[in-house]
Protein backbone atom coordinates (compact mmCIF):
# COMPACT_ATOMS: atom_id res chain seq x y z
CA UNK A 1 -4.97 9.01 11.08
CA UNK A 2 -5.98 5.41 9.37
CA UNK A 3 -4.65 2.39 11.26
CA UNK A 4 -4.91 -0.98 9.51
CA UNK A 5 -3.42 -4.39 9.27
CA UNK A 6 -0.33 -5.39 7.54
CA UNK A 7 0.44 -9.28 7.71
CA UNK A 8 4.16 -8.67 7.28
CA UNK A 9 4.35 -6.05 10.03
CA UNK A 10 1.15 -6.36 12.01
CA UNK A 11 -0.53 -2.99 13.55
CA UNK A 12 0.68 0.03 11.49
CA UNK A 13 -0.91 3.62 11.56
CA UNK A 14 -1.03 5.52 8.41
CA UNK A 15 -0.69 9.18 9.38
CA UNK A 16 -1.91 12.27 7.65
CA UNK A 17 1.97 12.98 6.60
CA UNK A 18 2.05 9.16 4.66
CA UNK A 19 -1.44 9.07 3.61
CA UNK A 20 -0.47 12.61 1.19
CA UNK A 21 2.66 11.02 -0.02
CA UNK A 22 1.04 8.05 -0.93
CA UNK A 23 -1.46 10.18 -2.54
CA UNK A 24 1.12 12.51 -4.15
CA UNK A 25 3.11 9.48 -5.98
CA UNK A 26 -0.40 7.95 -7.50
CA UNK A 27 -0.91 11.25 -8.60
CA UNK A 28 2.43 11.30 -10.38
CA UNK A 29 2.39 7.74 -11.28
CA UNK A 30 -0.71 7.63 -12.91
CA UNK A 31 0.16 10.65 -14.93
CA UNK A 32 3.50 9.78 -15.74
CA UNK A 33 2.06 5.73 -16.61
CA UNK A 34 -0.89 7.41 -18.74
CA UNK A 35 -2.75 4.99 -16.83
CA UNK A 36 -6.70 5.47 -16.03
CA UNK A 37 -6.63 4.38 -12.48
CA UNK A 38 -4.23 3.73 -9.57
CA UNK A 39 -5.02 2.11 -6.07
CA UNK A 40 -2.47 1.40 -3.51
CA UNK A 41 -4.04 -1.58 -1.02
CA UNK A 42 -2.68 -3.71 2.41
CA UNK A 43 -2.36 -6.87 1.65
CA UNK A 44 -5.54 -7.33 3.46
CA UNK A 45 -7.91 -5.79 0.92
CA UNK A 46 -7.83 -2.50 2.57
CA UNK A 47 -7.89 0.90 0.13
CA UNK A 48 -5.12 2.81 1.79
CA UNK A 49 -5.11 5.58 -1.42
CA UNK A 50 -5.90 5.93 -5.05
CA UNK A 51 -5.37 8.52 -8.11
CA UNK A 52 -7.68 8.52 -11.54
CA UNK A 53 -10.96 7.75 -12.81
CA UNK A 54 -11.77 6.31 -9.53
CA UNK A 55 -15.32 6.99 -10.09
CA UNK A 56 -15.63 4.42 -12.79
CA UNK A 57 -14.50 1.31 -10.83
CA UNK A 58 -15.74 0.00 -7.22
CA UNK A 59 -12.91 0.30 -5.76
CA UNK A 60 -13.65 -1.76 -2.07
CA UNK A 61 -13.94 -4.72 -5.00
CA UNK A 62 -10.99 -4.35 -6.51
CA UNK A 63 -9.10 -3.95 -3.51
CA UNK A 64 -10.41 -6.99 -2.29
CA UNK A 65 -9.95 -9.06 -5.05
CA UNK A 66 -6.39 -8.00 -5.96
CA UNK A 67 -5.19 -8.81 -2.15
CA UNK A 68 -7.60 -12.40 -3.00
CA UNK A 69 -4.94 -12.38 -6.41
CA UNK A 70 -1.76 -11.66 -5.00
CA UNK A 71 -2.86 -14.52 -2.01
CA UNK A 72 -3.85 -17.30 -4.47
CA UNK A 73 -0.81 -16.32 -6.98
CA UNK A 74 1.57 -16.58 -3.82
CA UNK A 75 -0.07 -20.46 -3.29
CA UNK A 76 1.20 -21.18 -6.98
CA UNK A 77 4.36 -19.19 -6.14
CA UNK A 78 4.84 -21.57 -3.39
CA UNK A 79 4.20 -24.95 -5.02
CA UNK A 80 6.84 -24.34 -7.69
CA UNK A 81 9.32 -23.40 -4.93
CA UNK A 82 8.96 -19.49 -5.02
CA UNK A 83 7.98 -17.57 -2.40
CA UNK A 84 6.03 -15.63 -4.15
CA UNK A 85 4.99 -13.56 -7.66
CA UNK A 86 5.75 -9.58 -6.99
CA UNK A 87 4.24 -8.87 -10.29
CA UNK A 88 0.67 -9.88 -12.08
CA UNK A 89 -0.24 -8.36 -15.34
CA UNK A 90 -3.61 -9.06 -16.58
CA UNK A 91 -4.62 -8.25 -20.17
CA UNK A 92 -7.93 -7.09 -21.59
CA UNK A 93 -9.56 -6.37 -24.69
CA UNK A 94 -9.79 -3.01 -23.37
CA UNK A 95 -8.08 -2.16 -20.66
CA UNK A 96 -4.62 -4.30 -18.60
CA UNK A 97 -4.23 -4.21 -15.07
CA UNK A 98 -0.60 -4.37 -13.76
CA UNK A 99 -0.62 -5.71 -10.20
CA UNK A 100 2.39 -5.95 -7.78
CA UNK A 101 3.28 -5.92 -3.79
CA UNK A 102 5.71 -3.65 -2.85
CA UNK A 103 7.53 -4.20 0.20
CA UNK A 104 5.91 -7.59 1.04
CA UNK A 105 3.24 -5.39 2.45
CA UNK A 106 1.19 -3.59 -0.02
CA UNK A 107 -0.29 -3.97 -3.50
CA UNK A 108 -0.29 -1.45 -6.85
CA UNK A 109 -2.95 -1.81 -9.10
CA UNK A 110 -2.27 0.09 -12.26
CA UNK A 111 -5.17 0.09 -14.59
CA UNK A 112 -4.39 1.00 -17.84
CA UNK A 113 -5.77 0.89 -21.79
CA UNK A 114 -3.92 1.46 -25.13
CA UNK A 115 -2.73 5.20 -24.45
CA UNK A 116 -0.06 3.37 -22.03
CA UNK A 117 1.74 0.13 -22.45
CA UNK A 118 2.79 -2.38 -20.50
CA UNK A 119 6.78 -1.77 -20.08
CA UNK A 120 5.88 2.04 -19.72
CA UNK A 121 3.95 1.32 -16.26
CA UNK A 122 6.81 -1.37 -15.15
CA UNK A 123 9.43 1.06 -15.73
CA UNK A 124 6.77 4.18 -13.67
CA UNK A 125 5.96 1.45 -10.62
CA UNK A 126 9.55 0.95 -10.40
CA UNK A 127 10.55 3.92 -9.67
CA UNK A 128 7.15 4.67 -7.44
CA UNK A 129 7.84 1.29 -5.54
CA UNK A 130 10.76 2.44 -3.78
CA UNK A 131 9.63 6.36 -2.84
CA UNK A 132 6.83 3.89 -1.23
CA UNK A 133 9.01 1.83 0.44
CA UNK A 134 11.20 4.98 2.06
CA UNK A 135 7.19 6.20 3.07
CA UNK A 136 6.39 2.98 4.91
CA UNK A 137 9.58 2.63 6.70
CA UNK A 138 9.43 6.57 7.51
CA UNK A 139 6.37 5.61 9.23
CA UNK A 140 7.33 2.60 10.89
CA UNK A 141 10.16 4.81 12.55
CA UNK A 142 7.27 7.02 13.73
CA UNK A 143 5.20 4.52 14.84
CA UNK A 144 8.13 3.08 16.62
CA UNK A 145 8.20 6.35 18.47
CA UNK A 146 4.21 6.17 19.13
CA UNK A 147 4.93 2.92 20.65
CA UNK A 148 7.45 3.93 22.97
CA UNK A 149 5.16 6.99 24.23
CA UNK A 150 2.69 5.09 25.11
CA UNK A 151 4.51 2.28 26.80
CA UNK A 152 5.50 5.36 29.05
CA UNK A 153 2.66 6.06 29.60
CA UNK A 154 1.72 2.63 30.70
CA UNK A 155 4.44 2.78 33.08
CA UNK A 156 3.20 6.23 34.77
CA UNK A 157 1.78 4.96 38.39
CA UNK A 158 -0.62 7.28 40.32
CA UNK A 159 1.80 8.73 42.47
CA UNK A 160 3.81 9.52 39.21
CA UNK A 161 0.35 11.32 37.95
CA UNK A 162 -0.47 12.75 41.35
CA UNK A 163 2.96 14.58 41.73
CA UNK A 164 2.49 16.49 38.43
CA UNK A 165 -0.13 18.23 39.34
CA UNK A 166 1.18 19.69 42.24
């Protein structure tokens, strides 16, 4: 189980169950894109899951600096009266990089060269954002649960403790 930070939502916990879906959709996405690399991040800069040539790239980096992206791109968003840009797309000699936050929560980095193009991996993260989207409210509903245990918990006194065992 990976807990982390969300600024939308606050304290979420990324099970086993979420953390192979996530997995499973970069997998298909970055197939599907022809892309080289994929990376799913919190808005935080936080690696939550990736698919590809992961080896080539340092990934903590990237992470980082595409949450440090989508956070100064939202400060232009916001001083032309947006709220803010869902979708960066950097091009390269190279390689592109197709950026975008899906749910107001987390951040796709498709990294991609001229075996893919550009409206191919919009019309792949498209379809990928929303299978995410049903994944992070799945596990919202089951942290929602989590939540409520444990708040029973917290309301178990010592008598309550001391009568089950007898």
């Amino acid at each position: 189980m990976v807990s982390f930070q969300t600024m939308a939502q606050g304290h979420f916990i990324l099970r086993e169950k979420e953390s192979e879906a996530f997995h499973a959709l970069l997998k298909r996405l970055q197939a599907d894109a022809y892309a080289k690399v994929v990376f799913l991040i919190d808005k935080n800069g936080s690696m939550l899951a990736s698919a590809g040539e992961t080896a080539e790239y340092d990934a903590t980096s990237i992470a980082s600096l595409a949450a440090g992206n989508i956070a100064a791109t939202g400060g232009l968003a916001n001083l032309i009266g947006e709220k803010e840009f869902s979708i960066l797309f950097h091009e390269g000699e190279k390689d592109n990089m197709h950026i975008s936050v899906i749910a107001n929560r987390l951040i796709l980095v498709v990294i991609f060269d001229k075996r893919s193009s550009v409206g191919l991996v919009r019309l792949r993260v498209r379809k990928v954002n929303d299978e995410i989207t049903r994944i992070l409210a799945q596990a919202d509903a089951a942290g929602s649960e989590a939540d409520l245990s444990i708040d029973t918990l917290e309301e178990l006194t010592d008598d309550d403790i001391e009568s089950l065992f007898k």
